[in-house]
N, C-alpha and C. Protein backbone atom coordinates (compact mmCIF):
# COMPACT_ATOMS: atom_id res chain seq x y z
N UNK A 1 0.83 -1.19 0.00
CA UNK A 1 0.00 0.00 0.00
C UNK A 1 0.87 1.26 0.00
N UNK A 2 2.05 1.21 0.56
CA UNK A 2 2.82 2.77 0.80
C UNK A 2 3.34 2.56 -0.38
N UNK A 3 3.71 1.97 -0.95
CA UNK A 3 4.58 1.84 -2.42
C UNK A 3 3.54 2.87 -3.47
N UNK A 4 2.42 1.90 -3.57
CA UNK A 4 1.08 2.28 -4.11
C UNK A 4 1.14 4.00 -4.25
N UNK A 5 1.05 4.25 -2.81
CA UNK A 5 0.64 6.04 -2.43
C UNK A 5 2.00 6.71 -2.69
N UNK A 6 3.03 5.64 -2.88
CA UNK A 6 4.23 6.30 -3.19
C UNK A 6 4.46 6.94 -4.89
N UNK A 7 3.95 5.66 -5.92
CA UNK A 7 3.88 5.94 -6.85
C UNK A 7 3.30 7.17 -7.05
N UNK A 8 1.57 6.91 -6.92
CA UNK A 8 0.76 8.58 -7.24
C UNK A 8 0.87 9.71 -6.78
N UNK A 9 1.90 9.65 -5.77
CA UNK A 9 2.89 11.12 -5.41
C UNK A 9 3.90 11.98 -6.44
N UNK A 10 4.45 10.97 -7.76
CA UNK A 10 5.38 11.28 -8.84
C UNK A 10 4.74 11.44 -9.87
N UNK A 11 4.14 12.35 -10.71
CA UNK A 11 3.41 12.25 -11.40
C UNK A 11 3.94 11.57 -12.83
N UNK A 12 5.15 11.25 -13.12
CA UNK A 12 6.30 10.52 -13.90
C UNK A 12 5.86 9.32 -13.91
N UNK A 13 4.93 8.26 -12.84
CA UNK A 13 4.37 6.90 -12.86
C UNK A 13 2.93 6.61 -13.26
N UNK A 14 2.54 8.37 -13.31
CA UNK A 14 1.08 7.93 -13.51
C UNK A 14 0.72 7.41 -15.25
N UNK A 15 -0.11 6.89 -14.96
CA UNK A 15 -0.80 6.05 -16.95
C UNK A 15 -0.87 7.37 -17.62
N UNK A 16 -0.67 6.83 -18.46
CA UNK A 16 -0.80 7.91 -19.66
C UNK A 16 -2.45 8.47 -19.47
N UNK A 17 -3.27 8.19 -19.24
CA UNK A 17 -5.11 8.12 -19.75
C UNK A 17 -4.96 9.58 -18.62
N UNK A 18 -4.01 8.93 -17.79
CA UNK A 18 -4.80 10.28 -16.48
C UNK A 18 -4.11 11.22 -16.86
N UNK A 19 -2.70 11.36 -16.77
CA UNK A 19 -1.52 12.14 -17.10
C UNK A 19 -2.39 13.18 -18.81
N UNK A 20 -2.46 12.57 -19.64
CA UNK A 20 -2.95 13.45 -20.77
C UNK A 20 -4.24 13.56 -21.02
N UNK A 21 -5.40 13.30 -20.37
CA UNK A 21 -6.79 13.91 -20.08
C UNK A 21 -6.69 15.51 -19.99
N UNK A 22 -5.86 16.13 -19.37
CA UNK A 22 -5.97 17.33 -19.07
C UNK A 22 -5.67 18.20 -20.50
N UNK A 23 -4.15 17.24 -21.18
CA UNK A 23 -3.98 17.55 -22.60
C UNK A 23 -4.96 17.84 -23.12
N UNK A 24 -6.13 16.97 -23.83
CA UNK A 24 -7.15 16.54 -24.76
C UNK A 24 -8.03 17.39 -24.33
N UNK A 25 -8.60 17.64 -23.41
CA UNK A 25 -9.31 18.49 -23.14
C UNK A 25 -8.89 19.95 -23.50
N UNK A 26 -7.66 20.61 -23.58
CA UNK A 26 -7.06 21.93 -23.90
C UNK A 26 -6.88 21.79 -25.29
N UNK A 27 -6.87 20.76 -25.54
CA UNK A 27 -6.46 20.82 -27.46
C UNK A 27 -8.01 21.14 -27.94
N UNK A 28 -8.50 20.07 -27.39
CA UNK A 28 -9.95 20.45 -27.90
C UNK A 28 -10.64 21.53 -27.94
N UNK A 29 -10.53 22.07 -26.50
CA UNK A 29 -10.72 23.84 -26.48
C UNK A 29 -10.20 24.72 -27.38
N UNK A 30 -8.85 24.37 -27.44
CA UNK A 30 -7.77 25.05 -28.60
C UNK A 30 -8.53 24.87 -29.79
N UNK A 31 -8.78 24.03 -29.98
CA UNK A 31 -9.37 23.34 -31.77
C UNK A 31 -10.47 23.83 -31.74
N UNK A 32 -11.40 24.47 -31.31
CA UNK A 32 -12.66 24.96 -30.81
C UNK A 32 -12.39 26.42 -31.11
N UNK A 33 -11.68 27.29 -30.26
CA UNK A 33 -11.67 27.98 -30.12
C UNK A 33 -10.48 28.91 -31.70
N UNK A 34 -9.89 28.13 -32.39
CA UNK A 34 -8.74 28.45 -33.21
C UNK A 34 -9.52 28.12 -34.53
N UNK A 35 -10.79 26.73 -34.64
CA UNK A 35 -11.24 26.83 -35.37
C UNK A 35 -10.75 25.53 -36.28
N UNK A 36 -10.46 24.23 -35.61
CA UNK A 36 -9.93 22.86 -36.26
C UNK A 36 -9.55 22.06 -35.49
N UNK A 37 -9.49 21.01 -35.82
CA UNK A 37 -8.85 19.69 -34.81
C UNK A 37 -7.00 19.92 -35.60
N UNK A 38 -6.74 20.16 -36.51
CA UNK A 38 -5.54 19.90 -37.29
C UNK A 38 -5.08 21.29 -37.05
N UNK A 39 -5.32 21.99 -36.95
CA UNK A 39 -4.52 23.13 -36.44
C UNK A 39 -2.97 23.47 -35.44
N UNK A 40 -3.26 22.86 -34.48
CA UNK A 40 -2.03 22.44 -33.38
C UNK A 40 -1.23 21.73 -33.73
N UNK A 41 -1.59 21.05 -35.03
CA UNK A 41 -0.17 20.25 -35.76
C UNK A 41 0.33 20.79 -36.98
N UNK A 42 -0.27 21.92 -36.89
CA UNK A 42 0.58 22.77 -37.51
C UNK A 42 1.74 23.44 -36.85
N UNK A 43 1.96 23.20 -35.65
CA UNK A 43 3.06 24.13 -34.87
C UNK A 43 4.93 23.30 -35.37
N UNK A 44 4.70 22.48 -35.71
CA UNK A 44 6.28 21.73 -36.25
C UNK A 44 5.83 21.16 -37.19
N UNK A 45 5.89 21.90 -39.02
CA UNK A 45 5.32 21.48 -39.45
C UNK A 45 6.45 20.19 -40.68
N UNK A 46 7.28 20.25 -39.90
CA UNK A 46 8.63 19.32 -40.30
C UNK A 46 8.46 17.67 -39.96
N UNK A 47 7.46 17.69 -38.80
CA UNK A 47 7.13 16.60 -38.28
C UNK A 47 5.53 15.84 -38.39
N UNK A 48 5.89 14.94 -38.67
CA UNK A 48 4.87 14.45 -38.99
C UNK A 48 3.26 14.67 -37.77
N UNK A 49 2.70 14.78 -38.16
CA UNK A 49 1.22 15.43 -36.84
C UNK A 49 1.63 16.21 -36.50
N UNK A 50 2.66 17.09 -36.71
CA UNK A 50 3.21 18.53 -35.60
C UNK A 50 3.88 18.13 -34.57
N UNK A 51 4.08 16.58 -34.08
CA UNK A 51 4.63 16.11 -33.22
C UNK A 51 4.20 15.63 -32.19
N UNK A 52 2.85 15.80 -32.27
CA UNK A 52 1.83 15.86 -31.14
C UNK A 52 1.54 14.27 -31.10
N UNK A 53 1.72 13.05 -31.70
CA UNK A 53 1.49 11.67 -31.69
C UNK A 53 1.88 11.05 -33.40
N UNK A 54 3.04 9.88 -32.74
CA UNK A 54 2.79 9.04 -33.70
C UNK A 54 4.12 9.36 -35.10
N UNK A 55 4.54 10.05 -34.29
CA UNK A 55 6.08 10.64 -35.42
C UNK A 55 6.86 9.64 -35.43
N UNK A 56 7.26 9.57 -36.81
CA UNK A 56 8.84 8.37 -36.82
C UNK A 56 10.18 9.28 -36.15
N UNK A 57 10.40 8.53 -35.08
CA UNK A 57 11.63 8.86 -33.97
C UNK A 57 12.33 8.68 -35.32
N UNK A 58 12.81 7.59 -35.73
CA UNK A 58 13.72 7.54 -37.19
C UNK A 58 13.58 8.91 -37.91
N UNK A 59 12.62 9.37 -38.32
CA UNK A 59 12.44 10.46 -39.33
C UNK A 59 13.75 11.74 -38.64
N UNK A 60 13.07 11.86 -37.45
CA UNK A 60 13.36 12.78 -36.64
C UNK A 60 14.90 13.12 -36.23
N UNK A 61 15.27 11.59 -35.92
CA UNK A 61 16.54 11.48 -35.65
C UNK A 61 17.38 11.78 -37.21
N UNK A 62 16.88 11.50 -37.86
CA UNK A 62 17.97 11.05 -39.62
C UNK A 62 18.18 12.66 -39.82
N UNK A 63 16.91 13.24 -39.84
CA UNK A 63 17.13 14.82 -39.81
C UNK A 63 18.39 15.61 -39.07
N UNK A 64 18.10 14.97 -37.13
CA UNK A 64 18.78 15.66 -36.88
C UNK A 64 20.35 15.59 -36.90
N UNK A 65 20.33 14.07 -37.41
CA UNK A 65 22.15 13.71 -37.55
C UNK A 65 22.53 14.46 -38.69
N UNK A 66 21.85 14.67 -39.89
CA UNK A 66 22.22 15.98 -41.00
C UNK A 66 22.37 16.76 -40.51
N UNK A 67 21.73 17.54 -39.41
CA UNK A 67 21.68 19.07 -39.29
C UNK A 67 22.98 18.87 -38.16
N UNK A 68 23.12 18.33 -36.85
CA UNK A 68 23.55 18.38 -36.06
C UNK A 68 23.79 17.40 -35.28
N UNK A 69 25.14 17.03 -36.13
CA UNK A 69 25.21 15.42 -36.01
C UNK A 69 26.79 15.64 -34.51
N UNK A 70 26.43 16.47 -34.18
CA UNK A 70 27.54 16.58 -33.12
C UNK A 70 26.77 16.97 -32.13
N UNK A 71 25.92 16.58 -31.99
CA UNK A 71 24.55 16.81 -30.52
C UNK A 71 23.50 15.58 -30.95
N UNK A 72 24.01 14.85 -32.06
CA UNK A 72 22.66 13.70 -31.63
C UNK A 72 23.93 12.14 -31.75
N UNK A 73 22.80 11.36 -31.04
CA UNK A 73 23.87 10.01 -30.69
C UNK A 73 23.24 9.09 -32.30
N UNK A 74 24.13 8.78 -32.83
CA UNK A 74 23.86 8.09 -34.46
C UNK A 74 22.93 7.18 -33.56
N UNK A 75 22.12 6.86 -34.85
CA UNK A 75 21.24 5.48 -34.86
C UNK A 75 21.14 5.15 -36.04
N UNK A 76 20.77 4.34 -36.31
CA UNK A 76 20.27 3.11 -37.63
C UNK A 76 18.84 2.40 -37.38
N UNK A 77 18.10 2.10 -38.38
CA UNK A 77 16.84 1.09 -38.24
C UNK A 77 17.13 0.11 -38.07
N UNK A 78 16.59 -1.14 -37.64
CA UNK A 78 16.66 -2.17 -37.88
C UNK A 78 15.60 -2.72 -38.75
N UNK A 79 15.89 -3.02 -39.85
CA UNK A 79 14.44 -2.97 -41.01
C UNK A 79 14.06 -4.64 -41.06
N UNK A 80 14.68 -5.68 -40.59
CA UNK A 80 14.05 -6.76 -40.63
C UNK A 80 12.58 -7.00 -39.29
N UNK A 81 11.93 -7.88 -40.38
CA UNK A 81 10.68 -7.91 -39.08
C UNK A 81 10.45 -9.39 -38.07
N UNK A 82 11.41 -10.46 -38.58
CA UNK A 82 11.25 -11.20 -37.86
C UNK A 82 12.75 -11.44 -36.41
N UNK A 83 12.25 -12.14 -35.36
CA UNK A 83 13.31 -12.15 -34.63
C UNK A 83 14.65 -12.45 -34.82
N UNK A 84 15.55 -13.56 -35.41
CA UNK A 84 16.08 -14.02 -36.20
C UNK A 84 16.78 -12.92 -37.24
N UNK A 85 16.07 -12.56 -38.16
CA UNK A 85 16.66 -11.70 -39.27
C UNK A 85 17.18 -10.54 -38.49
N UNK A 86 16.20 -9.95 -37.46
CA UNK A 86 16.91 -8.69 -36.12
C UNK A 86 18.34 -8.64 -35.62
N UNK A 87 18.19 -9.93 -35.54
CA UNK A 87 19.50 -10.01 -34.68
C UNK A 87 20.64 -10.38 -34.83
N UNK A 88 20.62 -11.20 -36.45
CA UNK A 88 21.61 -11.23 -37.32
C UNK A 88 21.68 -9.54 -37.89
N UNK A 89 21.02 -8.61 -38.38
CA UNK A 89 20.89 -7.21 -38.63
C UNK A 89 21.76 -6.57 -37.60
N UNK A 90 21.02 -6.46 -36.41
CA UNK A 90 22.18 -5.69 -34.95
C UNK A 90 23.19 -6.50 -35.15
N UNK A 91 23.75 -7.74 -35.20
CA UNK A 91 25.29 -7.80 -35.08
C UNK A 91 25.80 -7.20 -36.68
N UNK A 92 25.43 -7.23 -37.57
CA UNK A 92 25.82 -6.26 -39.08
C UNK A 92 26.23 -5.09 -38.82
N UNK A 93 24.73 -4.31 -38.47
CA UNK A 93 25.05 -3.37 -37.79
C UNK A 93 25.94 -2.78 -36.89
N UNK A 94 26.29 -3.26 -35.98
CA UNK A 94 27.44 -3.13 -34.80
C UNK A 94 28.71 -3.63 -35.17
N UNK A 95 29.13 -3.97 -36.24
CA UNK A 95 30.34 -4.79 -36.89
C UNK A 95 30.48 -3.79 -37.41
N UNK A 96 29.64 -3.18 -38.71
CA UNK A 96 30.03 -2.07 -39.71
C UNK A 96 30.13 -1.01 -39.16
N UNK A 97 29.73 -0.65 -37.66
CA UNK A 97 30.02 0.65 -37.35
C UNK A 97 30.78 0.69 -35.79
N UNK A 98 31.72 -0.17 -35.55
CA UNK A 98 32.06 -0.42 -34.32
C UNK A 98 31.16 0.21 -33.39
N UNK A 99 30.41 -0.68 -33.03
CA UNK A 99 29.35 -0.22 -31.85
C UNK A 99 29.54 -1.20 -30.95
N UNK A 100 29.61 -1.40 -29.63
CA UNK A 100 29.58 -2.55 -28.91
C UNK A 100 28.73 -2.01 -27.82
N UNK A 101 28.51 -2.69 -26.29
CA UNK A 101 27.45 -2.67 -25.56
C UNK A 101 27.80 -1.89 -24.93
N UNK A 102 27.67 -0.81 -23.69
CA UNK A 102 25.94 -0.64 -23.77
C UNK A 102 25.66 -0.18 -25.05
N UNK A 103 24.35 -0.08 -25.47
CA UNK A 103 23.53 0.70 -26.65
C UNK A 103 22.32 0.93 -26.39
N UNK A 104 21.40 1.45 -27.03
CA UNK A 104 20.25 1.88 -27.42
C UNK A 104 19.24 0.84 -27.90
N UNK A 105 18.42 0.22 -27.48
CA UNK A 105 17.21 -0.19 -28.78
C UNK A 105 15.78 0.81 -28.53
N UNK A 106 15.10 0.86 -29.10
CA UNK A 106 13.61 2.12 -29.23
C UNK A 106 12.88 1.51 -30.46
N UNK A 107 11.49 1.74 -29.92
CA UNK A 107 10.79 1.58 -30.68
C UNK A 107 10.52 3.02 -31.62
N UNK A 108 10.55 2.65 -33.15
CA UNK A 108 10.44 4.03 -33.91
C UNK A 108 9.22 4.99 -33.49
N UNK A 109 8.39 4.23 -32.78
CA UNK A 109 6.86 5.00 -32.74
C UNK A 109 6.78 4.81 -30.73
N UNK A 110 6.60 5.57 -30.59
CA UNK A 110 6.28 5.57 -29.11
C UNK A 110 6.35 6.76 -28.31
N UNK A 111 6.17 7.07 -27.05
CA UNK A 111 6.26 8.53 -26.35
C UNK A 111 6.16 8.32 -24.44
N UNK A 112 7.06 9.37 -24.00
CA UNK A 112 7.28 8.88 -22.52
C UNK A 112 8.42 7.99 -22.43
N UNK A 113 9.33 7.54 -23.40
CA UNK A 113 10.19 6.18 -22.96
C UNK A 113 9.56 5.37 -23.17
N UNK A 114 8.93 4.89 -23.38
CA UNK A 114 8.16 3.54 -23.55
C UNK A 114 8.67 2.79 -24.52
N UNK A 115 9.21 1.50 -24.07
CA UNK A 115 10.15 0.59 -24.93
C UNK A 115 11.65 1.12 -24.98
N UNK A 116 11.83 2.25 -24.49
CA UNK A 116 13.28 2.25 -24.60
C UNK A 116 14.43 1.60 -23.68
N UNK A 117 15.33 0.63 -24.23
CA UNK A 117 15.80 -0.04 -23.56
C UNK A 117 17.32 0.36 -23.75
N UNK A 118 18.17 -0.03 -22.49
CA UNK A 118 19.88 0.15 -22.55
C UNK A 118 19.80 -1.37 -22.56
N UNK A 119 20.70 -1.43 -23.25
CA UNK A 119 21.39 -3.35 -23.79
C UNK A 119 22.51 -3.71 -23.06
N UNK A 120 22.62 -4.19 -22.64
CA UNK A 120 24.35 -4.32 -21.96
C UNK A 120 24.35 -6.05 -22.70
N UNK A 121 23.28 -7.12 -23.13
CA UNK A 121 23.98 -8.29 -23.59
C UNK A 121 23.38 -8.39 -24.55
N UNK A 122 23.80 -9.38 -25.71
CA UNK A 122 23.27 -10.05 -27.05
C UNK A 122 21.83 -10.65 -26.14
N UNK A 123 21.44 -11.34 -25.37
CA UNK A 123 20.54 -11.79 -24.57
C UNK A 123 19.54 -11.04 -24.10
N UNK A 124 19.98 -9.56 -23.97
CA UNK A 124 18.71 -8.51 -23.58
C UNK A 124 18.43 -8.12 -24.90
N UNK A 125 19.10 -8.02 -26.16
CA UNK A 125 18.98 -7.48 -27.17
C UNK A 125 18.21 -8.18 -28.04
N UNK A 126 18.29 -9.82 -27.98
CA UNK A 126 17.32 -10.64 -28.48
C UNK A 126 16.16 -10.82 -27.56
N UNK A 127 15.84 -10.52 -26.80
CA UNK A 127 14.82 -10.49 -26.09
C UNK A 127 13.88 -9.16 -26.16
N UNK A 128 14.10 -8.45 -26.43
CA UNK A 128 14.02 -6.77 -26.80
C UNK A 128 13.53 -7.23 -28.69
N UNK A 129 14.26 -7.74 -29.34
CA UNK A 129 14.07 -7.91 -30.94
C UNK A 129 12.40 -8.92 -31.09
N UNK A 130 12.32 -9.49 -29.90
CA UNK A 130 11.28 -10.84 -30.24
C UNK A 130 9.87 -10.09 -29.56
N UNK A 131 10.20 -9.04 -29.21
CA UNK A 131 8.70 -8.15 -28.31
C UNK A 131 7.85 -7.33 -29.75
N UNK A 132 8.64 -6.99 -30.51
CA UNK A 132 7.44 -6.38 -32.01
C UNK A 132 7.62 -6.48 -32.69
N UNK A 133 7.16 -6.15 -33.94
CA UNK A 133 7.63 -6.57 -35.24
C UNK A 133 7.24 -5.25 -35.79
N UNK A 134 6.89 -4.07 -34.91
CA UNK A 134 7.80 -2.97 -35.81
C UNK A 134 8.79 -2.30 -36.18
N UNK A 135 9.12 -1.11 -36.66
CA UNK A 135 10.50 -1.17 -36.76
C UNK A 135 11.13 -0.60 -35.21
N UNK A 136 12.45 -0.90 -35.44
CA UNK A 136 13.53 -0.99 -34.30
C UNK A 136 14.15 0.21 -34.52
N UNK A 137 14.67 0.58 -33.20
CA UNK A 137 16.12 1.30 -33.53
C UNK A 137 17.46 1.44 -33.26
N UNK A 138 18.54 1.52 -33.16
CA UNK A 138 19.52 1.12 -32.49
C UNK A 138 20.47 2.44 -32.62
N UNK A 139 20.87 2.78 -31.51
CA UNK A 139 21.42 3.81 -31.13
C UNK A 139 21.82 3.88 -30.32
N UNK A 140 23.67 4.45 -30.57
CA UNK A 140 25.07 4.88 -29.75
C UNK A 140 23.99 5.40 -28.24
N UNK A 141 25.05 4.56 -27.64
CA UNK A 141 25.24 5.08 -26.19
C UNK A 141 25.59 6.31 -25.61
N UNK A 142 24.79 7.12 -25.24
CA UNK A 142 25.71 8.98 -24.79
C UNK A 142 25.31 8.63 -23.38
N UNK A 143 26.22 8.01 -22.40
CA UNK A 143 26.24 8.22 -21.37
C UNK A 143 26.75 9.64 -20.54
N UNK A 144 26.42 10.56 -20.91
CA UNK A 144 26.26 11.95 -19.95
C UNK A 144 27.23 12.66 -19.65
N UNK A 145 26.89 13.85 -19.44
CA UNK A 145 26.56 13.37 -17.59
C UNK A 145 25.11 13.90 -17.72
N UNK A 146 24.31 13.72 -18.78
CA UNK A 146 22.84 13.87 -18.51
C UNK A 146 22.17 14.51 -19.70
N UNK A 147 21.03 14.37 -19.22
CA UNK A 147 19.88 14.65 -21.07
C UNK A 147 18.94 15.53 -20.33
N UNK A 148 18.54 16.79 -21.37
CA UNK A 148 17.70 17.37 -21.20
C UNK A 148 17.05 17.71 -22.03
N UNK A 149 15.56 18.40 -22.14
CA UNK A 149 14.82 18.29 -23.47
C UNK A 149 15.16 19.93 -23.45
N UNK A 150 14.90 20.37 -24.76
CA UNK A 150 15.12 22.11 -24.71
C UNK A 150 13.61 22.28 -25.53
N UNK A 151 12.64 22.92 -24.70
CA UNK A 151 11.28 23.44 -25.26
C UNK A 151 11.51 24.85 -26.15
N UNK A 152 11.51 24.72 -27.63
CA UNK A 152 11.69 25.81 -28.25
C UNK A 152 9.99 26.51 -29.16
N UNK A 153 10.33 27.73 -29.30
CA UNK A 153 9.14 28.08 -30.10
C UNK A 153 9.14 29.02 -31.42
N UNK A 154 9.13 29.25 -32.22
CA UNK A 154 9.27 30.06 -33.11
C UNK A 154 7.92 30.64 -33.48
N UNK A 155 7.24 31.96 -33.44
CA UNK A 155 5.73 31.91 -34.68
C UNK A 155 6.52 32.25 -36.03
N UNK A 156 5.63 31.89 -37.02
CA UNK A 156 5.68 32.06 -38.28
C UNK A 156 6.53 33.72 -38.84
N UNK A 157 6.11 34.85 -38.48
CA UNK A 157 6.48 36.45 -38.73
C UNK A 157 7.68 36.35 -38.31
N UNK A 158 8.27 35.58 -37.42
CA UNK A 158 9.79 35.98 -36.27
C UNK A 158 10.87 34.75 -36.85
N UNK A 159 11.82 35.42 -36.76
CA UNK A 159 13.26 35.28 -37.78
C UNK A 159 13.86 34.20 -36.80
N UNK A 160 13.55 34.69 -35.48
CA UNK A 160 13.97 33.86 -34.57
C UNK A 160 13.46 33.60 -33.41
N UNK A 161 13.65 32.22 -32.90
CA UNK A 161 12.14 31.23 -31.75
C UNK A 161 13.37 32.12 -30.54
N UNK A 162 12.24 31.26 -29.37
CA UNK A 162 12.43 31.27 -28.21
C UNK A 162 13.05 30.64 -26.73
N UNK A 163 13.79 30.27 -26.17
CA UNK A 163 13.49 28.53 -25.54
C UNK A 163 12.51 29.22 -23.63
N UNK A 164 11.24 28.15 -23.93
CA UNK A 164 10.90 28.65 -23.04
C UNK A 164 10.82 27.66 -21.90
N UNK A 165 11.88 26.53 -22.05
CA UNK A 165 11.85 25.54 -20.84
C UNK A 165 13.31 24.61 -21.10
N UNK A 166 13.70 24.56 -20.08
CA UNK A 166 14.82 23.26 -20.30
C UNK A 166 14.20 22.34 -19.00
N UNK A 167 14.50 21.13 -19.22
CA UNK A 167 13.39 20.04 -18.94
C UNK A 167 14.90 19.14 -18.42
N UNK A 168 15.41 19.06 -17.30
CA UNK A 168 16.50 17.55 -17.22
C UNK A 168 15.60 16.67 -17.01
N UNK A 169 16.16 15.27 -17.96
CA UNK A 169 15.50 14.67 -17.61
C UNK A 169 15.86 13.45 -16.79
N UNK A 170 15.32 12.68 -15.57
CA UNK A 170 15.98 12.03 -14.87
C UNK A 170 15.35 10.47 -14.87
N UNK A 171 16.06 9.55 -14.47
CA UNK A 171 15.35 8.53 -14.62
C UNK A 171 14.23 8.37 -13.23
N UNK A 172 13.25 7.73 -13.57
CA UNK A 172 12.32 8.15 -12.17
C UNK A 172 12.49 6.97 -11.33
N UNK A 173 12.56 7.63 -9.92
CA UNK A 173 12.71 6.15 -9.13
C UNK A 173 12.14 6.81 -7.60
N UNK A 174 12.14 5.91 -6.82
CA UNK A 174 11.24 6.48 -5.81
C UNK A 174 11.66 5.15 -4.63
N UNK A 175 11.74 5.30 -3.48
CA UNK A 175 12.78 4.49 -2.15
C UNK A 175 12.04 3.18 -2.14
């Protein structure tokens, strides 16, 4: 039970349904009030939905290793879909680009962390390859000394955005 009351004290553990209710409800107002449901994904219009659900992390990432490939950690797809073909692929992969463990696997589609895993063996990595059969991703290790998100904004008239949040982000854990 204290664990329990411990969790819903972090708001970092709560389900997604409760955590973004409050979202959906403001978009909707927004979309109401602005005059569209598709409107708000117009705010990044580089990204697929505006960013708001459902973007290829791949897309995103391939971009940003062009633009600023000295602030993002390389990745590669893993384009096979069965378990087997995966994991013969990650050792290809990790051969042609000296990569060894720890690493990265992610699911291309997801949000919150969800599915993102650190690998430390061929054994977590095939076990990680046999959970979907969508695409994968695999990506260099940047062990830190830490990650933070940078909330930027630009409107359309202005030459140049804003940053109106830096976000560290920590892994969540609780006693």
């Amino acid at each position: 039970m204290k664990r329990a009351v411990e969790k819903w004290q972090h708001w970092e553990f709560w389900p997604p349904s409760v955590f973004y209710l409050p979202v959906a409800v403001y978009y909707l107002w927004m979309a109401l009030r602005y005059g569209g449901l598709r409107l708000p994904t117009q705010a990044n219009p580089g990204i697929f939905s505006g960013g708001i659900v459902g973007e290829s992390k791949w897309e995103t990432l391939r971009a940003l290793q062009e633009c600023s490939p000295d602030f993002t950690a390389t990745t590669w797809p893993i384009q096979s879909r069965n378990a087997p073909e995966r994991l013969a692929e990650l050792r290809t992969l990790c051969s042609n680009h000296g990569l060894s463990y720890p690493f990265i696997l992610k699911p291309d589609v997801g949000q919150r962390g969800v599915g993102v895993k650190l690998i430390r063996s061929e054994e977590q990595a095939a076990a990680v390859l046999t959970q979907t059969d969508g695409l994968i991703l695999l990506q260099r290790y940047a062990p830190g000394p830490g990650e933070v998100g940078v909330f930027y904004y630009r409107f359309p008239d202005e030459s140049r955005g804003r940053i109106f949040a830096i976000t560290e982000k920590v892994f969540p854990n609780w006693r």
